[in-house]
Protein backbone atom coordinates (compact mmCIF):
# COMPACT_ATOMS: atom_id res chain seq x y z
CA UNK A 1 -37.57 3.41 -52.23
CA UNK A 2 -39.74 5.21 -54.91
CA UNK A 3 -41.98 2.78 -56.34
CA UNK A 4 -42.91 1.19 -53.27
CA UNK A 5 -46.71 -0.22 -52.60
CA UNK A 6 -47.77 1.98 -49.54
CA UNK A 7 -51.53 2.11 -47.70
CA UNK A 8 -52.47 4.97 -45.93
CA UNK A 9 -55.80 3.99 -43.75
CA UNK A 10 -57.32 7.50 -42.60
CA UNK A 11 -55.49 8.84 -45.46
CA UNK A 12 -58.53 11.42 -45.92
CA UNK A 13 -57.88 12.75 -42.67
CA UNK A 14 -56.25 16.01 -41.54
CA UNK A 15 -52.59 14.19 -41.12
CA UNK A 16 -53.43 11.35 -43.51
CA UNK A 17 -53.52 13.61 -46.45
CA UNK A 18 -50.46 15.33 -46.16
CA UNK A 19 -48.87 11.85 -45.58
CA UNK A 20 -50.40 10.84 -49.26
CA UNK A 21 -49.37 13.52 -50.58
CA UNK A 22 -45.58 13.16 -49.40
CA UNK A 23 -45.90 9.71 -50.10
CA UNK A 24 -47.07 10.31 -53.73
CA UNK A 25 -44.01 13.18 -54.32
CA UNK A 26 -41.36 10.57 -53.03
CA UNK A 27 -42.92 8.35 -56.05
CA UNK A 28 -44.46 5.90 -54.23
CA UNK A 29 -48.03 3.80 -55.28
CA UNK A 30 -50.46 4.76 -52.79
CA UNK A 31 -54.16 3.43 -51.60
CA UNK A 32 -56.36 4.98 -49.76
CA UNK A 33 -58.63 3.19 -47.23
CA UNK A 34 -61.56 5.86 -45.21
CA UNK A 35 -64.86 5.94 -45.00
CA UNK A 36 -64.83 9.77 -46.02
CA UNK A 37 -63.89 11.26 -49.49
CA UNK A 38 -60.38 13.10 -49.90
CA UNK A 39 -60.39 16.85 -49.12
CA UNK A 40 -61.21 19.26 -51.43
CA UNK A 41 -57.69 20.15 -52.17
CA UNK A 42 -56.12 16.78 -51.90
CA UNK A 43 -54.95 15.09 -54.91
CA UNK A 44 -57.29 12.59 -54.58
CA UNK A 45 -57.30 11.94 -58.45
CA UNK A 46 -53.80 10.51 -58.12
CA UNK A 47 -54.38 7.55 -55.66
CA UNK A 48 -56.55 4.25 -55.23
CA UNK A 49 -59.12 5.04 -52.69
CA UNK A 50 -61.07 2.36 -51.02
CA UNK A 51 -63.49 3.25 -49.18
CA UNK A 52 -64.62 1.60 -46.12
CA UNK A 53 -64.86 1.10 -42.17
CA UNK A 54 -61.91 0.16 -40.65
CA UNK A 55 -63.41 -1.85 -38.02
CA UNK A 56 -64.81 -3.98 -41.58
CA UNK A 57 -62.20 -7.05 -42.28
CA UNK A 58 -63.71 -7.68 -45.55
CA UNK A 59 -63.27 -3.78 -46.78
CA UNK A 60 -60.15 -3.67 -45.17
CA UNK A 61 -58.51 -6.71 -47.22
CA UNK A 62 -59.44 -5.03 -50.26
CA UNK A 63 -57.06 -2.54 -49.47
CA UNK A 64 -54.41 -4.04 -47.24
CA UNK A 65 -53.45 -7.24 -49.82
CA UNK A 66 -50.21 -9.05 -50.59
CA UNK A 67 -47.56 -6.96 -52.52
CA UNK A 68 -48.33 -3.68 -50.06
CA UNK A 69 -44.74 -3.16 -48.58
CA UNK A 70 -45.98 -0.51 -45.88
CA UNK A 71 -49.15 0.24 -44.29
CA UNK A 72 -49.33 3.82 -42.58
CA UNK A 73 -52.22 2.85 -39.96
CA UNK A 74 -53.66 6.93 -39.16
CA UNK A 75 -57.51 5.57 -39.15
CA UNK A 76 -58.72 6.52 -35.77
CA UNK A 77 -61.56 8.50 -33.80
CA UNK A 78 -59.99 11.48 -31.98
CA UNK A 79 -60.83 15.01 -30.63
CA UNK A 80 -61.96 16.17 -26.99
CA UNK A 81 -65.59 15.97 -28.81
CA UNK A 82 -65.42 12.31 -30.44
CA UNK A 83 -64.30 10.78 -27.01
CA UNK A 84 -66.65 12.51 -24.86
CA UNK A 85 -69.69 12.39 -27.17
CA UNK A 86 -68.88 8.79 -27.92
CA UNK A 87 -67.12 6.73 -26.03
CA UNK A 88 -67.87 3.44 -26.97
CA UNK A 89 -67.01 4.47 -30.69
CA UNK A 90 -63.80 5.43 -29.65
CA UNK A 91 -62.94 2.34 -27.96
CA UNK A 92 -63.81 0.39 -30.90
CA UNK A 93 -62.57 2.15 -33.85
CA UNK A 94 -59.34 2.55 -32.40
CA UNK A 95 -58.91 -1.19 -31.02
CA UNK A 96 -60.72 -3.17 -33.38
CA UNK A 97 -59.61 -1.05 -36.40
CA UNK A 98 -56.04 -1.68 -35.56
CA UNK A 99 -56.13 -5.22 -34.84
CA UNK A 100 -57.47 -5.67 -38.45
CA UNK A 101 -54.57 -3.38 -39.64
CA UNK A 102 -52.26 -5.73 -38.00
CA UNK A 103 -53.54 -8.99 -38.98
CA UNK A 104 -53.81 -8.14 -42.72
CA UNK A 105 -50.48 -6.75 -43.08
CA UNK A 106 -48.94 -9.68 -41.16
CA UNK A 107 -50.56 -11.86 -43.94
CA UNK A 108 -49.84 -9.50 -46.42
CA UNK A 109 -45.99 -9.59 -45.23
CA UNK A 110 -46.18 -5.95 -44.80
CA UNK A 111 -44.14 -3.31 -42.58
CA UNK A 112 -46.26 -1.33 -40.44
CA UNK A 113 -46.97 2.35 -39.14
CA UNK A 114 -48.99 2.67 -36.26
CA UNK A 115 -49.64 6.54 -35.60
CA UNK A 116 -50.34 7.31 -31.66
CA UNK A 117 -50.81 9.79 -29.24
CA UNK A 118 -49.32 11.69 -26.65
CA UNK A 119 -52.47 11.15 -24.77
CA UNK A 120 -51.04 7.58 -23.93
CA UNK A 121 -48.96 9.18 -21.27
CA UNK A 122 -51.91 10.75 -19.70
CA UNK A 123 -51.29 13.31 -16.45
CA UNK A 124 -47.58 12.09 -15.77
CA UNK A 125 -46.03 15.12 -14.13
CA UNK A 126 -42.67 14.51 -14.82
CA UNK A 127 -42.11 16.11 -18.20
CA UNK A 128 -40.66 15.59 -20.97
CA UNK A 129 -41.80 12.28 -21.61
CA UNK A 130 -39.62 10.15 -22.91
CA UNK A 131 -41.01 6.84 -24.79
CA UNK A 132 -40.60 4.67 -21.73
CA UNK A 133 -41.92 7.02 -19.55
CA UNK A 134 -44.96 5.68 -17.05
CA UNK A 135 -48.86 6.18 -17.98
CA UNK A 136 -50.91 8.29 -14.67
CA UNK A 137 -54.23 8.49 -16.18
CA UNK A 138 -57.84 9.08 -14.03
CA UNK A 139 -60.69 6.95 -13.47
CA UNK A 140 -62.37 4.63 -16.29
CA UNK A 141 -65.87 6.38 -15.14
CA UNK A 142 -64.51 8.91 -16.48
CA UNK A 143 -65.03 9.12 -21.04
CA UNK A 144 -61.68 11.35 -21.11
CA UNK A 145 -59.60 8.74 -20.77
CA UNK A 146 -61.08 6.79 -23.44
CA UNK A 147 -58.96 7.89 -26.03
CA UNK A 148 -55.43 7.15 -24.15
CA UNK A 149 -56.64 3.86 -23.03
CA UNK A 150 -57.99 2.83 -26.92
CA UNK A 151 -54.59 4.42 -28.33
CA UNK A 152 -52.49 2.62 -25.73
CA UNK A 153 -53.99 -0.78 -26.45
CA UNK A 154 -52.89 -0.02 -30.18
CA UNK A 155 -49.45 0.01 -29.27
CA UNK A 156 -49.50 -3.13 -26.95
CA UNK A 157 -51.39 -4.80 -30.01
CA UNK A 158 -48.81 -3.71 -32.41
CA UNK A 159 -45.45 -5.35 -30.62
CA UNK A 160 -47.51 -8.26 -29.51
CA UNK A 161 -48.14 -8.85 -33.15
CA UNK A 162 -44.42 -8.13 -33.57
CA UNK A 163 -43.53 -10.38 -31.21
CA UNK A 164 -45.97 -13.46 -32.55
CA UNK A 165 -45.59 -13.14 -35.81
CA UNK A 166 -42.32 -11.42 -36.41
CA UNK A 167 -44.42 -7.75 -38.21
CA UNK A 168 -42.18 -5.39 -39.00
CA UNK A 169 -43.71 -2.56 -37.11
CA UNK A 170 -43.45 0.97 -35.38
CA UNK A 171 -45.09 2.87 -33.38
CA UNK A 172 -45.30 7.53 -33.93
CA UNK A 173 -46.65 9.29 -31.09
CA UNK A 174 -47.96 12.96 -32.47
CA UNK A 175 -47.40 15.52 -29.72
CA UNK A 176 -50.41 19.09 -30.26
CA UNK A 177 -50.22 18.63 -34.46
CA UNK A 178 -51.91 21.51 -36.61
CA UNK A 179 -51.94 23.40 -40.12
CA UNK A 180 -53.90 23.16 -43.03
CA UNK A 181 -57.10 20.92 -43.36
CA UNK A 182 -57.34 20.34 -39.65
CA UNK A 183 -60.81 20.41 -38.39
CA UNK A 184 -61.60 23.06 -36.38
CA UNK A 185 -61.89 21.08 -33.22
CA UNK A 186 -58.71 21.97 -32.08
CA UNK A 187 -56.89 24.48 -30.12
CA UNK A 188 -54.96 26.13 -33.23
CA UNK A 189 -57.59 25.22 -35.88
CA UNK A 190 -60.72 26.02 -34.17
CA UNK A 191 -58.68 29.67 -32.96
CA UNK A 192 -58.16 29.87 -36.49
CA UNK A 193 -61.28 28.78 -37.80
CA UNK A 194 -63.09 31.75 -35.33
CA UNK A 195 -60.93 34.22 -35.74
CA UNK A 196 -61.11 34.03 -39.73
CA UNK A 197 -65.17 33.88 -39.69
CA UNK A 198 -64.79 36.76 -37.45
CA UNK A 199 -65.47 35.51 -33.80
CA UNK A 200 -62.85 35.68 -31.05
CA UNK A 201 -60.92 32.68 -29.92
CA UNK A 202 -61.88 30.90 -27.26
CA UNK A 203 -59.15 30.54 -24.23
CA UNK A 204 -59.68 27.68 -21.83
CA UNK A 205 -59.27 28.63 -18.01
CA UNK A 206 -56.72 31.77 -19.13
CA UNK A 207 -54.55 29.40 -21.04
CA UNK A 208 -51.83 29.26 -18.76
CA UNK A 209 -51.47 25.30 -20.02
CA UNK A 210 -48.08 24.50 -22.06
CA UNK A 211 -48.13 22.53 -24.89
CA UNK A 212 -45.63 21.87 -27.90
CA UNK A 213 -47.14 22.26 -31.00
CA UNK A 214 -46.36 20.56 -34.41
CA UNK A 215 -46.39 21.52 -37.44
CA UNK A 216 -48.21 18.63 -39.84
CA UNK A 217 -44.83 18.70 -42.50
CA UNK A 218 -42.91 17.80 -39.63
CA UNK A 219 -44.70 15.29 -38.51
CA UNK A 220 -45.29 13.44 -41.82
CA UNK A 221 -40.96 13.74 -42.28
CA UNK A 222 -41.30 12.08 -39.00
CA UNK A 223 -43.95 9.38 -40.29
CA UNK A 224 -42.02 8.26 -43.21
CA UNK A 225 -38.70 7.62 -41.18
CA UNK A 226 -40.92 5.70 -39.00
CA UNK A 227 -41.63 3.53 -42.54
CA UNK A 228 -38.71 3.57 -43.86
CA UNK A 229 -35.57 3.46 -41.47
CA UNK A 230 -34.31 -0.19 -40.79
CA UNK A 231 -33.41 0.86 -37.51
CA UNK A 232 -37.50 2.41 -36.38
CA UNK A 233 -38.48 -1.55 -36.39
CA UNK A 234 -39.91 -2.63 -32.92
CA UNK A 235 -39.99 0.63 -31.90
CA UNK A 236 -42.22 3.86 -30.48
CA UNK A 237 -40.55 7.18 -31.21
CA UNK A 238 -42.36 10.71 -30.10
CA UNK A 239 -42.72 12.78 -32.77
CA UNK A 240 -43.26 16.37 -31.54
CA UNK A 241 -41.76 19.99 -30.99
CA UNK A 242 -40.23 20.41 -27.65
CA UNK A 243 -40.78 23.95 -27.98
CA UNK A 244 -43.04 25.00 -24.89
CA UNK A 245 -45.53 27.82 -26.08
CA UNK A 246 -48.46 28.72 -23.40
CA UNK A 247 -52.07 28.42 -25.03
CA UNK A 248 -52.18 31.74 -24.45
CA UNK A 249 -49.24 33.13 -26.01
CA UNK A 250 -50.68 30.64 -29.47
CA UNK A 251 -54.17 32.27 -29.36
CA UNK A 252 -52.37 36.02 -28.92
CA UNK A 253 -50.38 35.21 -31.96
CA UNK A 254 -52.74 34.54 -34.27
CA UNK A 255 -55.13 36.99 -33.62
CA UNK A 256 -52.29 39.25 -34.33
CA UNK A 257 -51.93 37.51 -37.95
CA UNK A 258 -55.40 37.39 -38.29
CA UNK A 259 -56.07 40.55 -36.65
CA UNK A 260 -59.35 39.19 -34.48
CA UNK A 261 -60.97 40.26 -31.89
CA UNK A 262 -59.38 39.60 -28.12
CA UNK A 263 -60.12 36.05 -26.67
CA UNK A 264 -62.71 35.01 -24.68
CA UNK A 265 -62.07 33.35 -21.77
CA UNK A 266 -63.86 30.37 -21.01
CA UNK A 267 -63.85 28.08 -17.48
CA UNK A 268 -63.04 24.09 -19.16
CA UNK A 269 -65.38 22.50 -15.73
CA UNK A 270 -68.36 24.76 -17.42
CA UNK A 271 -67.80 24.21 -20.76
CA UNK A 272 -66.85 20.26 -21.14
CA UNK A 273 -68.20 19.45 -17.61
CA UNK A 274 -66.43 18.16 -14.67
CA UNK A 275 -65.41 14.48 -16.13
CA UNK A 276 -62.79 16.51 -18.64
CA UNK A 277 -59.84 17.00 -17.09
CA UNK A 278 -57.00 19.26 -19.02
CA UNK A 279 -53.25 19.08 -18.62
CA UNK A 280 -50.99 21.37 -17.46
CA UNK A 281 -48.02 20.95 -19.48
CA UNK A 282 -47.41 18.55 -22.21
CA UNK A 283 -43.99 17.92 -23.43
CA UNK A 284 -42.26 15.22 -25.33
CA UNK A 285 -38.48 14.16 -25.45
CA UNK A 286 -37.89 13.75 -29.09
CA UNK A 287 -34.24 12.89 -28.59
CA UNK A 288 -35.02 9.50 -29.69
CA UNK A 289 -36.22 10.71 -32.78
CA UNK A 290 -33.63 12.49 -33.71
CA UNK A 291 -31.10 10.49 -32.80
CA UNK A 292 -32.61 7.41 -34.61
CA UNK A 293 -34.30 8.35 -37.21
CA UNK A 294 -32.27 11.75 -38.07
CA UNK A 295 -35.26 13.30 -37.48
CA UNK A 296 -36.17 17.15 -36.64
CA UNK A 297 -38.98 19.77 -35.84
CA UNK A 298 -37.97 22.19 -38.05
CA UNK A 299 -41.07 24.68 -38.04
CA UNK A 300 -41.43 27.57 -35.51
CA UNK A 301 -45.21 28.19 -34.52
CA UNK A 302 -45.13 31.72 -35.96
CA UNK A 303 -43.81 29.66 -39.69
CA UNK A 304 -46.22 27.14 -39.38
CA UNK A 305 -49.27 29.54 -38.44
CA UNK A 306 -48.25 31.96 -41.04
CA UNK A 307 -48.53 28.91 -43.69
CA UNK A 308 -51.79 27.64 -41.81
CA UNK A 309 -53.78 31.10 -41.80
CA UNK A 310 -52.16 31.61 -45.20
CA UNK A 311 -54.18 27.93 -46.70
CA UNK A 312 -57.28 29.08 -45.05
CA UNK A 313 -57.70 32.20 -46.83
CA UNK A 314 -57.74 30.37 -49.77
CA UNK A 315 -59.93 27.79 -49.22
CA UNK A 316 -63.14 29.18 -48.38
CA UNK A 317 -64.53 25.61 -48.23
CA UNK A 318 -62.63 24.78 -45.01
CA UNK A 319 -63.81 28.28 -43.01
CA UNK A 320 -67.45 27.17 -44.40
CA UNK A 321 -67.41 24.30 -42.24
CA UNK A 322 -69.10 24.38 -38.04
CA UNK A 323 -67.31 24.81 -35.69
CA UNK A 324 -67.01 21.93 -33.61
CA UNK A 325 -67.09 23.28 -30.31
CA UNK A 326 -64.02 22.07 -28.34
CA UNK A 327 -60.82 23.33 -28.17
């Protein structure tokens, strides 16, 4: 399919980019709609960007038009910061911005990405989830579960629009993704992003939490499929390792490949106050995945660590930036 007419809406962003890039080495012709410039190292030079709010029809339409055979929709707000800080943003970036996605490209006649979360699932205890597995989320006084509830609605949105108007559309849930370019609000990049400007890593209530973490090149392979595959229409497909690593046992290893300082531990009801509420294990079933798409998670942690610390030694401009203060 190499010459095929692709959008990529948060394609500035920490996944978005590597999706572009993929995109642009499979020989497809790619726009980029974000309100923010490409990253430094990028290859923005090679793509359309239009710049814009997502939540902004008018913008929007100058990027999602007739001809565009697949729209990659990755435009979101997310990070324990963004939905604490600002709820209401959340909300609306992530609703509104997608139903604009959807109605353009069903105008436009245009197959459709939807990236997700594996925050949709919430607190379910019964791990792994599989795609049809129930949501157990807390309160709505409660800004945590902002983010799940915004990202859920996205996927509702995108097979009622399937269903009304016959879009071609899927939906990618990302399961704990890092490496390069990844702001350091995370538990990997922000580890990374200490340990490399010489501070210790910060462990959250001794990091005895699981999760399963992904390495970005697997989870673009993942994305495409999701674009591509006749078979991913009208459906939601997890798109994560289902290798269960302790945050412990990820902060441990890279200090040792940084060679930081010991962790500090740090009490999540003190740091993020009482309304956050962490998970203790968080596992997809990717089965689906691979038995649908042909896809796998082929990166270890220790690879995909090794390649992450690796970037950020080279690109001073990424370990220049704050530290945004929540793992």
């Amino acid at each position: 399919m190499s010459g095929t007419r692709v959008v990529v809406t948060g394609g500035s962003g920490f996944v978005g980019s590597h999706l572009v890039e993929s995109l642009l080495a499979r020989g497809h012709e790619v726009t980029v709609f974000d309100g923010a410039a490409p990253p430094p190292d990028g290859g923005g030079d090679l793509v359309e960007h239009v710049r814009g709010d997502v939540r902004d029809p008018d913008a929007l339409a100058r990027a999602v038009r007739p001809g565009v055979d697949v729209v990659y929709h990755l435009a979101a707000m997310v990070g324990v910061d963004q939905y604490l800080a600002k709820p209401l943003e959340v909300i609306d970036v992530n609703f509104t911005g997608t139903r604009n996605v959807l109605e353009l490209a069903a105008k436009a006649g245009s197959r459709v990405v939807v990236a997700s979360t594996s925050e949709v699932f919430g607190k379910n205890p019964d791990v792994p989830w599989r795609e049809d597995g129930d949501r157990v989320l807390g309160p709505t006084t409660a800004d945590r579960w902002t983010y799940s509830s915004s990202k859920a609605l996205t996927e509702h949105l995108t097979f009622a629009f399937a269903k009304a108007h016959g879009l071609d559309a899927s939906v990618v849930r990302y399961f704990n993704v890092y490496g390069p370019r990844q702001r350091p609000a995370y538990l990997v990049s922000r580890s990374l992003h200490r340990a490399l400007n010489g501070l210790p890593p910060v462990v959250y209530d001794q990091g005895r939490q699981t999760r399963c973490f992904t390495y970005v090149a697997d989870v673009v392979a993942g994305t495409v499929l999701a674009g591509t595959h006749p078979d991913a229409i009208g459906d939601v497909f997890n798109i994560g390792s289902m290798t269960e690593t302790t945050i412990a046992e990820a902060v441990r290893l890279i200090a040792s490949l940084t060679g930081s300082a010991a962790p500090v531990p740090v009490d999540t009801a003190t740091a993020l106050g009482s309304a956050y509420e962490d998970l203790p294990r968080r596992v997809p079933d990717n089965t689906k995945a691979r038995k649908v798409l042909g896809w796998d998670c082929g990166t270890t942690l220790p690879e995909g660590l090794a390649k992450t610390v690796a970037w950020a030694r080279a690109n001073p401009w990424w370990l220049e930036q704050s530290d945004s203060g929540a793992a």
